[in-house]
N, C-alpha and C. Protein backbone atom coordinates (compact mmCIF):
# COMPACT_ATOMS: atom_id res chain seq x y z
N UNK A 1 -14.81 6.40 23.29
CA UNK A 1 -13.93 5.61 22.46
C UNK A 1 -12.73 6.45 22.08
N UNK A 2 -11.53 5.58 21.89
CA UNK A 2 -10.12 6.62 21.80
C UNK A 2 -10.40 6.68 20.51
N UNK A 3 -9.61 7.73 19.86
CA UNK A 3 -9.43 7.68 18.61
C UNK A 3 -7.91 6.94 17.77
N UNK A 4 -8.13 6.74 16.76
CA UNK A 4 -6.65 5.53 16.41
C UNK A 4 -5.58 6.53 16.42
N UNK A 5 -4.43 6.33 16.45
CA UNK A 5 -3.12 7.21 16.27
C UNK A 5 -2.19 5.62 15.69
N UNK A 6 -1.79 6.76 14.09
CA UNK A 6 -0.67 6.13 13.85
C UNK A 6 0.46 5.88 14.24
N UNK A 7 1.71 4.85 13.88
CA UNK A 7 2.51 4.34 14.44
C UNK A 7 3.21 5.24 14.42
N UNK A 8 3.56 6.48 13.14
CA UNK A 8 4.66 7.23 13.12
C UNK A 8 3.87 8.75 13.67
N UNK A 9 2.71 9.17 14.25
CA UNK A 9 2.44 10.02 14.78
C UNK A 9 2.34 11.22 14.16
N UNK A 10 2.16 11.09 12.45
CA UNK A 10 2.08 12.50 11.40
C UNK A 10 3.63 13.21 10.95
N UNK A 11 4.93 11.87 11.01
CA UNK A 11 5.69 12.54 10.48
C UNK A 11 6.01 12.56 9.57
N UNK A 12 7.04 13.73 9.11
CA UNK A 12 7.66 14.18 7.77
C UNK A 12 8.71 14.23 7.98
N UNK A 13 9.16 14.47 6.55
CA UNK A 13 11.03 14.27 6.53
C UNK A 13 10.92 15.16 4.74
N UNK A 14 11.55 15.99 5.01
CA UNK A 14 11.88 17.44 3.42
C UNK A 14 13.31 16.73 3.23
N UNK A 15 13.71 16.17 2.24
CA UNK A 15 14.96 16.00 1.25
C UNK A 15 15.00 15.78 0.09
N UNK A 16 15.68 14.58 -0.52
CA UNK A 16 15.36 14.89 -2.28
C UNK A 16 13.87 14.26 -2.26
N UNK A 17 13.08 13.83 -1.63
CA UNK A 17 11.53 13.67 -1.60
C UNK A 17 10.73 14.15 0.12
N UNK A 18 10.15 13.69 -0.58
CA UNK A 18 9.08 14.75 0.80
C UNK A 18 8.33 13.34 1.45
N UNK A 19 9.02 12.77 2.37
CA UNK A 19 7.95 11.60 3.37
C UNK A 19 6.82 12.31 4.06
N UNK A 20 5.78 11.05 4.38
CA UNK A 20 4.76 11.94 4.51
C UNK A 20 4.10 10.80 5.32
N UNK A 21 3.94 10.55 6.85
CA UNK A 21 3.30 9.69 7.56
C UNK A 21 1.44 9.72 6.81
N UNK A 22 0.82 8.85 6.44
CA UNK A 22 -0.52 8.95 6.22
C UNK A 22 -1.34 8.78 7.08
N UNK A 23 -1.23 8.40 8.51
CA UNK A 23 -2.29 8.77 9.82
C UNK A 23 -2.85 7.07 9.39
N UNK A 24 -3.92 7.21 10.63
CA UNK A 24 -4.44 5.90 10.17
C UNK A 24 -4.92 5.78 8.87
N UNK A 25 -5.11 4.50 8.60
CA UNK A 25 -5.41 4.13 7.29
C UNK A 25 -6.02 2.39 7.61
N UNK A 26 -7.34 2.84 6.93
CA UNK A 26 -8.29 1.27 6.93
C UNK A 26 -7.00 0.16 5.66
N UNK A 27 -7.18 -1.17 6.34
CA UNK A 27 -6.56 -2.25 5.48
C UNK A 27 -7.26 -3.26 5.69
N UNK A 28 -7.27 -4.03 4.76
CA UNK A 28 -7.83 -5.34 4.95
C UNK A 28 -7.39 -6.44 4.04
N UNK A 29 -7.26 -7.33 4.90
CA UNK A 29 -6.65 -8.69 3.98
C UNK A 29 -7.86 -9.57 3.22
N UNK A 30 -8.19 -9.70 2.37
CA UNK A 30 -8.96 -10.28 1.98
C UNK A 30 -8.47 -11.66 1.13
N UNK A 31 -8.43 -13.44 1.43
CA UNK A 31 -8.35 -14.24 1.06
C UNK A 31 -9.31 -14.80 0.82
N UNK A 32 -9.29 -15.89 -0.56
CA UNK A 32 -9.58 -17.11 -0.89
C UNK A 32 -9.22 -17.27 -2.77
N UNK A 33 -10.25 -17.53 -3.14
CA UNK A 33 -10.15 -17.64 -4.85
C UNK A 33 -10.37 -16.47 -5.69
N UNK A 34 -9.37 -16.00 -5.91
CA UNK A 34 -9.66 -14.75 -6.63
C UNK A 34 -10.17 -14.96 -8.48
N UNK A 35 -9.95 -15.84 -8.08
CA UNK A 35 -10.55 -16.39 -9.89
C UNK A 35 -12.12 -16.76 -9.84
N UNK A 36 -12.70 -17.23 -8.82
CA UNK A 36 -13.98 -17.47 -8.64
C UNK A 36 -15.24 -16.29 -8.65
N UNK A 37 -16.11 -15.95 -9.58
CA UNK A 37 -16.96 -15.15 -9.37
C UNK A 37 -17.52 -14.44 -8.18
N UNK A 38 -17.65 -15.53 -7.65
CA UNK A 38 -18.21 -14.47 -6.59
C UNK A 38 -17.34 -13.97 -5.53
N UNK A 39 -16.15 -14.10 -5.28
CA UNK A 39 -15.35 -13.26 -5.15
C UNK A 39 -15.12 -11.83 -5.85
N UNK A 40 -15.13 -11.64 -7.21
CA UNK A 40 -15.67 -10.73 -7.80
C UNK A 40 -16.71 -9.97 -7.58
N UNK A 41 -17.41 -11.05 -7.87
CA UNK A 41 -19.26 -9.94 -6.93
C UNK A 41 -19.02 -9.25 -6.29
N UNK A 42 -18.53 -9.79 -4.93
CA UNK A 42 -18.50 -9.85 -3.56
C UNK A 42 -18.13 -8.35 -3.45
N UNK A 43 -16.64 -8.41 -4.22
CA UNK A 43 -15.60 -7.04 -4.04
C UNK A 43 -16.37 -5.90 -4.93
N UNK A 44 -17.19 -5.94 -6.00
CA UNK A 44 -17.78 -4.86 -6.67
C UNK A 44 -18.87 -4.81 -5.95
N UNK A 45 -19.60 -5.08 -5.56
CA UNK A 45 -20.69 -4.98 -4.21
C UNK A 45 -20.49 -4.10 -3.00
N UNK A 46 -19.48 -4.66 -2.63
CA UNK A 46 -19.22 -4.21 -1.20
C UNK A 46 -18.17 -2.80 -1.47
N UNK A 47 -17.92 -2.93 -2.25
CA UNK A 47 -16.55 -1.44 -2.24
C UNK A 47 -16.42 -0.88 -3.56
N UNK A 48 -17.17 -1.37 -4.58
CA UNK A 48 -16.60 -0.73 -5.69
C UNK A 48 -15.42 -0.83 -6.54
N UNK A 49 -14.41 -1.98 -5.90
CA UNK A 49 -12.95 -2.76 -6.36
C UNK A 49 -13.70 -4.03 -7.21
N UNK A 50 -12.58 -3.61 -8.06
CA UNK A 50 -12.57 -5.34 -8.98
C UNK A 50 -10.93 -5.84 -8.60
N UNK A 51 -10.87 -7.24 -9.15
CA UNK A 51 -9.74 -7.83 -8.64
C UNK A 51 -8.52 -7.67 -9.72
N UNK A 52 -7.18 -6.82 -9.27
CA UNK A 52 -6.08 -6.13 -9.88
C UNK A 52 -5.62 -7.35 -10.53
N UNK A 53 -5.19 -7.35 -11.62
CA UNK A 53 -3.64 -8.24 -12.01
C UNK A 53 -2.90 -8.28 -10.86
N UNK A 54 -2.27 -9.10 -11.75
CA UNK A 54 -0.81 -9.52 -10.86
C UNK A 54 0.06 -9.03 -10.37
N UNK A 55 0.76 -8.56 -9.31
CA UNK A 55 1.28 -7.22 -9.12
C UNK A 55 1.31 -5.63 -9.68
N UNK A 56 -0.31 -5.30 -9.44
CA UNK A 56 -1.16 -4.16 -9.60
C UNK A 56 -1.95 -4.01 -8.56
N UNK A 57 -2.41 -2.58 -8.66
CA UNK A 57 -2.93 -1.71 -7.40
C UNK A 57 -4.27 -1.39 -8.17
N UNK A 58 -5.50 -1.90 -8.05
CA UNK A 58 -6.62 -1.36 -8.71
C UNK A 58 -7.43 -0.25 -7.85
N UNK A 59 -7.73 1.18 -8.35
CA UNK A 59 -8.39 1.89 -7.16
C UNK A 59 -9.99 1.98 -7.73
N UNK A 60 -10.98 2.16 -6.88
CA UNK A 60 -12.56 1.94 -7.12
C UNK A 60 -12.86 2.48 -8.35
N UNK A 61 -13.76 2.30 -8.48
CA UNK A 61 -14.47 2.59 -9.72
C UNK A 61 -15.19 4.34 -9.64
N UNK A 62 -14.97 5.25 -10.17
CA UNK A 62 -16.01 6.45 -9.59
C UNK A 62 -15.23 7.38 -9.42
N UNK A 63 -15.74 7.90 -7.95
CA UNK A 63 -14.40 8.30 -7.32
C UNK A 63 -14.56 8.27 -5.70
N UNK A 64 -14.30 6.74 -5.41
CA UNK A 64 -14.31 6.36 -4.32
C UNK A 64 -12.66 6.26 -3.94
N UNK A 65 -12.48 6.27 -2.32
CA UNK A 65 -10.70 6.17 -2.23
C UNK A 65 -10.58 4.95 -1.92
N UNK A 66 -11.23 3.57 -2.19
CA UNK A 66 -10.46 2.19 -1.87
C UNK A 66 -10.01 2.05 -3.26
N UNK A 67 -8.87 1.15 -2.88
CA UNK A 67 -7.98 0.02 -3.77
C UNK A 67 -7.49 -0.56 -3.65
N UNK A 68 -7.73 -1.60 -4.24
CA UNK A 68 -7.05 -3.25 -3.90
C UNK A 68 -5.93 -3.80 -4.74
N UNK A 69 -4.69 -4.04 -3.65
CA UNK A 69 -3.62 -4.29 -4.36
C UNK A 69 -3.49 -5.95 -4.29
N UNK A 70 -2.58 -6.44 -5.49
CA UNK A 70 -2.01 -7.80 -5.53
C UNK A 70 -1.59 -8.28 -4.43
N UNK A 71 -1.62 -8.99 -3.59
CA UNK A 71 -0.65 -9.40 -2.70
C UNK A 71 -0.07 -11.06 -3.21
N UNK A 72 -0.69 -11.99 -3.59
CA UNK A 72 -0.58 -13.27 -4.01
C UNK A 72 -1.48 -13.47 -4.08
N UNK A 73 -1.38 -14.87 -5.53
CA UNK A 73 -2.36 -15.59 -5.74
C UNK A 73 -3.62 -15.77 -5.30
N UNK A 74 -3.93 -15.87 -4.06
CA UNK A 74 -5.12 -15.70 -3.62
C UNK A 74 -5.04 -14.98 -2.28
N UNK A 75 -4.80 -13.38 -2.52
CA UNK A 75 -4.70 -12.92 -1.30
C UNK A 75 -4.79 -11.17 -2.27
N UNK A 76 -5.43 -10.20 -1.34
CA UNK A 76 -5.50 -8.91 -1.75
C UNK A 76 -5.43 -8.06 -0.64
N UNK A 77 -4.80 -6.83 -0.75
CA UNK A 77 -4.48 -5.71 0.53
C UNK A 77 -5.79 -4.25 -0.02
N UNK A 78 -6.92 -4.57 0.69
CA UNK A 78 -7.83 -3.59 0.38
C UNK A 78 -7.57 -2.70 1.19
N UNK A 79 -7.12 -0.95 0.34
CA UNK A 79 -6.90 -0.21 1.48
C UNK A 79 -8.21 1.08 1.10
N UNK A 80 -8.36 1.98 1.80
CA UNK A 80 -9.60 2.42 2.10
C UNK A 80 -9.77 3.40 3.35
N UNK A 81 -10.52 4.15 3.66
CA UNK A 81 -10.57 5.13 4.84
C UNK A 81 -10.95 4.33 6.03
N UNK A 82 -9.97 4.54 6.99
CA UNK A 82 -10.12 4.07 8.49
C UNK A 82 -11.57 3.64 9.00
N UNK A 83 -12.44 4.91 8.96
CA UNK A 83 -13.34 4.54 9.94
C UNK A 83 -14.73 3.72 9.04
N UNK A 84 -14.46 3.15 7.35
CA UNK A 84 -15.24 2.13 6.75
C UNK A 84 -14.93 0.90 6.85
N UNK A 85 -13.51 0.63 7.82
CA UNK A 85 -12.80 -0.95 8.06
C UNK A 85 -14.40 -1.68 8.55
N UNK A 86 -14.92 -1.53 9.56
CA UNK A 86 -15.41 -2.22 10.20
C UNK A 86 -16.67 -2.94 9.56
N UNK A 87 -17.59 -1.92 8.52
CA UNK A 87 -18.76 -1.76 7.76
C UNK A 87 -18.26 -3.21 6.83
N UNK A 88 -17.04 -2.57 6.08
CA UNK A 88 -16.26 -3.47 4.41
C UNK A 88 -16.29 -4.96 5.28
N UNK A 89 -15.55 -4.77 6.41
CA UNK A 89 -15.40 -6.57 7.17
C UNK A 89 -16.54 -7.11 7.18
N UNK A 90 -17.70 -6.58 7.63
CA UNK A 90 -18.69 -7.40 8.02
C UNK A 90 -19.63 -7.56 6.80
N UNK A 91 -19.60 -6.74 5.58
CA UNK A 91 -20.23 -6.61 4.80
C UNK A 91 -19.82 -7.84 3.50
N UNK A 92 -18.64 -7.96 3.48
CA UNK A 92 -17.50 -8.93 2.57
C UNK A 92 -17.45 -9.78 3.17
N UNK A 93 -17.65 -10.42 4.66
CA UNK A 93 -18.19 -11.59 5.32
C UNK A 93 -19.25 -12.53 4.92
N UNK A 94 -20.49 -11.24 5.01
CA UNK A 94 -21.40 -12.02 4.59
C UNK A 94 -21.76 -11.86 2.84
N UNK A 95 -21.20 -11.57 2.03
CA UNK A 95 -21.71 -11.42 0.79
C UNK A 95 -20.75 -13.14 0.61
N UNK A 96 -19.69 -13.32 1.13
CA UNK A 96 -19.00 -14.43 0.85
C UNK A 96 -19.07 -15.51 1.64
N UNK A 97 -20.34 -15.71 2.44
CA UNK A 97 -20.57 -16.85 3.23
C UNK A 97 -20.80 -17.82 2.49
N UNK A 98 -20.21 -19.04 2.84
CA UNK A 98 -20.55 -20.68 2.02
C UNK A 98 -19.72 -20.64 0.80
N UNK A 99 -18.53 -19.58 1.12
CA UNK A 99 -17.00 -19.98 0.28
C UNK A 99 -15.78 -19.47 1.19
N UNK A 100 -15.11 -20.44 0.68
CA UNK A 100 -13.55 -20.45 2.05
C UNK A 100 -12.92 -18.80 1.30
N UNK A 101 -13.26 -18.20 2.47
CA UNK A 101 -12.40 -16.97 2.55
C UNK A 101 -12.11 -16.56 3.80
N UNK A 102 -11.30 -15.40 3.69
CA UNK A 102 -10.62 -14.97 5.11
C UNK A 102 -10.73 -13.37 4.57
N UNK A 103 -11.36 -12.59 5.66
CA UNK A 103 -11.43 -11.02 5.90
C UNK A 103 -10.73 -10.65 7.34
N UNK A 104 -10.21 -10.14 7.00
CA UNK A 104 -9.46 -9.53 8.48
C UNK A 104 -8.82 -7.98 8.57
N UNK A 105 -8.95 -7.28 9.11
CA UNK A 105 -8.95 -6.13 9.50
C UNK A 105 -7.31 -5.85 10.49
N UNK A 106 -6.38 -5.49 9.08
CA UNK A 106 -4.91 -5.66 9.40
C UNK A 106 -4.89 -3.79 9.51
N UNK A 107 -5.64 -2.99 9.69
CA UNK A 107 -5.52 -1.69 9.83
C UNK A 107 -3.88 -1.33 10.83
N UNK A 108 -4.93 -1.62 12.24
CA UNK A 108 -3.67 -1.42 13.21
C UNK A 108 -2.70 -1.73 13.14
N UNK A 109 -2.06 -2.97 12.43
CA UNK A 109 -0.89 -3.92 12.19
C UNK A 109 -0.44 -2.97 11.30
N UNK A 110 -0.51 -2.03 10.60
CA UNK A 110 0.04 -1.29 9.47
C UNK A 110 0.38 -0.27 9.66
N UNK A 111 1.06 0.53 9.06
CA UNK A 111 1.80 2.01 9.10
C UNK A 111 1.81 2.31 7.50
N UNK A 112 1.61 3.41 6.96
CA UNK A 112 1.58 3.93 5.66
C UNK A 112 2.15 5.17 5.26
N UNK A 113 3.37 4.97 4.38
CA UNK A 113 3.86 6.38 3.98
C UNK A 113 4.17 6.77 2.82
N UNK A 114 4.18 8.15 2.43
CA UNK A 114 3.60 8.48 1.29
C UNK A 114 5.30 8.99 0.66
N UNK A 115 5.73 9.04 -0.22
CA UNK A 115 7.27 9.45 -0.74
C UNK A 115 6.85 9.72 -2.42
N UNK A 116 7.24 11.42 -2.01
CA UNK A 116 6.61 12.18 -3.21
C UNK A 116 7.47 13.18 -3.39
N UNK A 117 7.60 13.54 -5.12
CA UNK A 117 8.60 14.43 -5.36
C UNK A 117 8.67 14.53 -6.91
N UNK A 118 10.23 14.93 -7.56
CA UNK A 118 10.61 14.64 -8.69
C UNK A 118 10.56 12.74 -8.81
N UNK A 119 9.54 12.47 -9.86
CA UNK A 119 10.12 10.98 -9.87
C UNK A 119 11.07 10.41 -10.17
N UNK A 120 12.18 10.70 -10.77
CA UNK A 120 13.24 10.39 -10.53
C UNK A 120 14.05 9.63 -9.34
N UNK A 121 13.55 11.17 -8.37
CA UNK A 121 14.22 11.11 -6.96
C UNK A 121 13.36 9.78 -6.22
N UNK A 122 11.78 10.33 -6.51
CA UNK A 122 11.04 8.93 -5.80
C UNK A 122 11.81 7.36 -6.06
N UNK A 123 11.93 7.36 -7.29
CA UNK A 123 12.22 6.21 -8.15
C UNK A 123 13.81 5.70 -6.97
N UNK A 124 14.66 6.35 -6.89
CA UNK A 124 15.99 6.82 -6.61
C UNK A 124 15.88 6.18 -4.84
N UNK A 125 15.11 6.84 -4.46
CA UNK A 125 15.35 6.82 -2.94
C UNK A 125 14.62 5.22 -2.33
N UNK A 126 13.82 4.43 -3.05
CA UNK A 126 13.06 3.20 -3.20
C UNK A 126 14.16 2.55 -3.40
N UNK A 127 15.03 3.21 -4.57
CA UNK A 127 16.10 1.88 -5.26
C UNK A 127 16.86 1.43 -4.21
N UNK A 128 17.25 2.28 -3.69
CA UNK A 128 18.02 2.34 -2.73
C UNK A 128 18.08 0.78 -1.49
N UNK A 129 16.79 0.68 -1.35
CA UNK A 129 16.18 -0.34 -0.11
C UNK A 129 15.50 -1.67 -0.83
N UNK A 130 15.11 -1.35 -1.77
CA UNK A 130 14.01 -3.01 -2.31
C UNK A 130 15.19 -3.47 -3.99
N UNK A 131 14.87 -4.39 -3.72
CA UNK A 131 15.19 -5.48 -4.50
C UNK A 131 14.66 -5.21 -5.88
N UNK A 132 13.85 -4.14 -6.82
CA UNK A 132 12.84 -4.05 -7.44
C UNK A 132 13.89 -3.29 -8.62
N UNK A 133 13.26 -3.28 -9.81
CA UNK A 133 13.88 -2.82 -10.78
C UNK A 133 12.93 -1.88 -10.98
N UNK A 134 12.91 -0.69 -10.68
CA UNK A 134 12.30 0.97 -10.48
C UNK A 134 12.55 1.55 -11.64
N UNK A 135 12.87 1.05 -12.54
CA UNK A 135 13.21 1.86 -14.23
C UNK A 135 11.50 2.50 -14.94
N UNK A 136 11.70 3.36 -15.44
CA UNK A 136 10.17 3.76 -15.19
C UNK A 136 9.36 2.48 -16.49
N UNK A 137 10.30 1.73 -17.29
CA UNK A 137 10.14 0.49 -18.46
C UNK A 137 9.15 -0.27 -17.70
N UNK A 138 9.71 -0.32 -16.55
CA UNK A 138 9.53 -1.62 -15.50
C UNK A 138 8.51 -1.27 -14.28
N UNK A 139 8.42 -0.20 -13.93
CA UNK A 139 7.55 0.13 -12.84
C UNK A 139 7.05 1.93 -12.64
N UNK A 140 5.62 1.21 -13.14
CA UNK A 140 5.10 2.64 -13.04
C UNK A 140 3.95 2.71 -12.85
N UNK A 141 3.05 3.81 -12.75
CA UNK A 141 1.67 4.21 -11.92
C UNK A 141 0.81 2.54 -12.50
N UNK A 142 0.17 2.72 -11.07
CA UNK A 142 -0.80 1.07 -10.83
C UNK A 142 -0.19 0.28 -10.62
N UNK A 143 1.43 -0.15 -10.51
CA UNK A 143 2.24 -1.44 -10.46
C UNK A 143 2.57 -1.27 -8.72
N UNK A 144 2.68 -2.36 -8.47
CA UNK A 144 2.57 -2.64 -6.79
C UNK A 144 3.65 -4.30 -6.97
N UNK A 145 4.49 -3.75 -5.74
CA UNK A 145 5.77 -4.66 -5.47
C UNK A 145 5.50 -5.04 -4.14
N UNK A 146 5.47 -6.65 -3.75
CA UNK A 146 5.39 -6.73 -2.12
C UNK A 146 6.92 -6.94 -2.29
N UNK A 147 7.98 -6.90 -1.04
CA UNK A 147 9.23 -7.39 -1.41
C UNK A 147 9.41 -7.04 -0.01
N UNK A 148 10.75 -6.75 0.15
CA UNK A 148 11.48 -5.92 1.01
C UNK A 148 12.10 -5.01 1.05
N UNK A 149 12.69 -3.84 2.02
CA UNK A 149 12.38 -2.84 2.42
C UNK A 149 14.10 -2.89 3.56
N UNK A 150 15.20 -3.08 2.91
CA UNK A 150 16.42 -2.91 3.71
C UNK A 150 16.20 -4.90 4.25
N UNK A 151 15.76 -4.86 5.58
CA UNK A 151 16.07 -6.28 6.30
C UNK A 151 14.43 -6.41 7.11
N UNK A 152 13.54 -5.46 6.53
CA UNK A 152 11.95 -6.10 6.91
C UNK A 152 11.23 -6.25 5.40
N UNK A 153 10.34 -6.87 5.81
CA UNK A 153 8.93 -7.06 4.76
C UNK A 153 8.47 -5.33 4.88
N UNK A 154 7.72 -5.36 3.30
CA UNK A 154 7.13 -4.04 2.95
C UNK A 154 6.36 -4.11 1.69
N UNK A 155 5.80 -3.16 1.14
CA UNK A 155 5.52 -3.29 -0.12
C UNK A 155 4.96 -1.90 -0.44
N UNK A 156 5.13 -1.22 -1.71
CA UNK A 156 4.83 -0.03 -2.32
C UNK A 156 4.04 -0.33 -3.61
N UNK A 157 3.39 0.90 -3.62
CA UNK A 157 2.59 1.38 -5.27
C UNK A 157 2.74 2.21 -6.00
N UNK A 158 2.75 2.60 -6.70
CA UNK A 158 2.78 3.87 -7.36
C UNK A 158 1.57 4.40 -7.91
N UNK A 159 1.11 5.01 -7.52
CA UNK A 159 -0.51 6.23 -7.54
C UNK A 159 -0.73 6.76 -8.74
N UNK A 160 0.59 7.35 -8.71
CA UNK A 160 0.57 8.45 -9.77
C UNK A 160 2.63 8.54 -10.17
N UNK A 161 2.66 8.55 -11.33
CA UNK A 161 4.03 9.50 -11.35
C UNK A 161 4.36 10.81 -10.05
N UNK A 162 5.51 10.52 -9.70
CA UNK A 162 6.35 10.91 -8.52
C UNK A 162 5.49 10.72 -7.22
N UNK A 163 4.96 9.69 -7.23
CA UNK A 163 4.59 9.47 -6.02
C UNK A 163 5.22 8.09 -5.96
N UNK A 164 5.30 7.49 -4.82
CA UNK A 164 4.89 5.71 -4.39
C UNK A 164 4.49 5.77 -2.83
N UNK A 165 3.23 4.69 -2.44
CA UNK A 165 3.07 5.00 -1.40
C UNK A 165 3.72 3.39 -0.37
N UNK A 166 4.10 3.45 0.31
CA UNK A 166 5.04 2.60 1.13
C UNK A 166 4.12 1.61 2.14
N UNK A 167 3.72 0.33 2.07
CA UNK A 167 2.96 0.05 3.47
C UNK A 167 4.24 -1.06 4.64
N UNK A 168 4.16 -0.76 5.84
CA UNK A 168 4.79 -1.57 6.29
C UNK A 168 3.93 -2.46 7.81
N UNK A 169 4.68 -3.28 8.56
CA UNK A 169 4.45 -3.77 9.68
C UNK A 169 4.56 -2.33 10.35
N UNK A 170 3.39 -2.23 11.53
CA UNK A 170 3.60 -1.29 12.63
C UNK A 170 4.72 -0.89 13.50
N UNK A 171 5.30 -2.37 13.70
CA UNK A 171 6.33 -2.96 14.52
C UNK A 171 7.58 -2.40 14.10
N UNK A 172 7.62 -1.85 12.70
CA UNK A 172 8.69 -1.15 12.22
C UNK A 172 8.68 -0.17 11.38
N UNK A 173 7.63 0.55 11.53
CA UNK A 173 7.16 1.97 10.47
C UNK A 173 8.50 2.57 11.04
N UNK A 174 8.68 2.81 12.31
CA UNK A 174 9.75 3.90 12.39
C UNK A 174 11.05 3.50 12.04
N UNK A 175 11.65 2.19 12.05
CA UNK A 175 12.83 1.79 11.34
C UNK A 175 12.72 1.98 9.79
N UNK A 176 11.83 1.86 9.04
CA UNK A 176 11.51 2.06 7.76
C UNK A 176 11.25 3.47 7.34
N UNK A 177 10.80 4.52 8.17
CA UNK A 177 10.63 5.71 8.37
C UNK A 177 12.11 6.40 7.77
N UNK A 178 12.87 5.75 9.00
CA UNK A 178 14.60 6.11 9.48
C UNK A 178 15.15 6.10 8.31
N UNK A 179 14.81 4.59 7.31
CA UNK A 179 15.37 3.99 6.45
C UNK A 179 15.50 4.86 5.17
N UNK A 180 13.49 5.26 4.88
CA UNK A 180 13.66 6.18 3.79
C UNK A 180 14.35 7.76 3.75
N UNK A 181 14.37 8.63 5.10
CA UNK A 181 14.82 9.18 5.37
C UNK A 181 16.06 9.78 4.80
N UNK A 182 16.81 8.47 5.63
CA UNK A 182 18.64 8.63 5.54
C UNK A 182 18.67 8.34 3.62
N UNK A 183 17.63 7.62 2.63
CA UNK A 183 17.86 7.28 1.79
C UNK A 183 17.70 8.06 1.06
N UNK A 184 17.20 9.38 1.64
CA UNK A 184 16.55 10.88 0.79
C UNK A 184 17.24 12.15 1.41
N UNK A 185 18.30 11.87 2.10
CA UNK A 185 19.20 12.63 2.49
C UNK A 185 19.90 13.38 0.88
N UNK A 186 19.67 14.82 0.96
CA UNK A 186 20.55 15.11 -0.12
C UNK A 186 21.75 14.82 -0.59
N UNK A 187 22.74 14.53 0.34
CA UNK A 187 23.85 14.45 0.08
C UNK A 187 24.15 12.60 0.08
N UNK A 188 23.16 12.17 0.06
CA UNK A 188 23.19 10.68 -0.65
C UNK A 188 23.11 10.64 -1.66
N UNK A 189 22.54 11.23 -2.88
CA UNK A 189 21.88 11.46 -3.92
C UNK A 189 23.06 10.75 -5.30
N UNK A 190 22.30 9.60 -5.75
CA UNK A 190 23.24 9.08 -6.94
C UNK A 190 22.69 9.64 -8.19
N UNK A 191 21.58 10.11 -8.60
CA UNK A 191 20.98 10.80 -9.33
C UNK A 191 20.88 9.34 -10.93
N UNK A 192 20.84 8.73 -9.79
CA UNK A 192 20.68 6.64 -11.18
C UNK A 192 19.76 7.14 -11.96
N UNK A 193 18.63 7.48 -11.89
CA UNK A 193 17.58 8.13 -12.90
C UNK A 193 17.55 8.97 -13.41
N UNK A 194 18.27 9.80 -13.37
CA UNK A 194 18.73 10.81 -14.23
C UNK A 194 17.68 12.49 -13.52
């Protein structure tokens, strides 16, 4: 069996933040009623996630590495280590049989990158591309934005202060790559955050 290789192949980029390709990375879409109990069950059962607010990033309970972000109303982006995708799918299948849901295993479809530094600069080099009001009032550790990303779909979290981690389509990690890049070029630097 091959082993997975990410879309951007382990790269980096050193400027006013430090990009950071994350290699593969398990994802999963998980739909139906997120208000319904056993949807709840289902997700503290199978992974150790409970279901985030509303544009929030909830990570496991313990110290496990899944967490499940907002995506809409009845839709969640469970992310998690690569090689447990397959176990979480089949396992969240059947804990939720005989209710309309959808599990699907969007791993490969994804690219993930990590943009870490002074938060400021993090804050700074994001503003730059999404539509999002990045004021730290307005967005900070656990808050998760789906939006856009220059002229594709994307969406980020924030982990921790001076971090946010970036997820995109495969199809364009490296245009989005390019994007944050040129946007962390030193000599771009508006220094909006002070």
């Amino acid at each position: 069996m091959s082993e997975p290789v990410s879309a951007l192949n382990g790269a980096s980029f050193e400027g006013l933040v430090t990009l950071q390709d994350r290699g593969p990375t398990g994802m999963i879409t998980l739909r139906g009623d997120l208000a319904a109990p056993a949807m709840a069950k289902a997700l503290d059962k199978v992974s150790g996630l409970t279901i985030p607010a509303t544009r929030r990033v909830q990570p496991a309970k313990g110290s496990g590495q899944a967490q499940a972000a907002w995506m809409s109303p009845d839709e969640l982006l469970l992310i998690l280590p690569y090689g447990q995708v397959a176990t979480v799918c089949a396992s969240l299948s059947a804990a939720l049989e005989g209710t309309h849901h959808l599990v699907a295993d969007v791993s490969d479809a994804r690219a993930l990158i990590t943009v870490s530094g002074p938060d400021a600069r993090v804050r700074e080099v994001l503003a730059k591309l999404a539509p999002v009001d990045l004021h730290p009032a307005q967005f900070g550790p656990g808050d998760f934005r789906r939006t856009r990303l220059a002229q594709v779909a994307g969406a980020f979290w924030m982990p921790e202060a001076g971090r946010i981690d970036v997820v995109c389509f495969r199809s364009v990690a490296q245009y989005v790559f390019d994007l944050l890049s040129a946007a962390a070029d030193p000599a771009a630097s508006v220094d909006y955050f002070g």
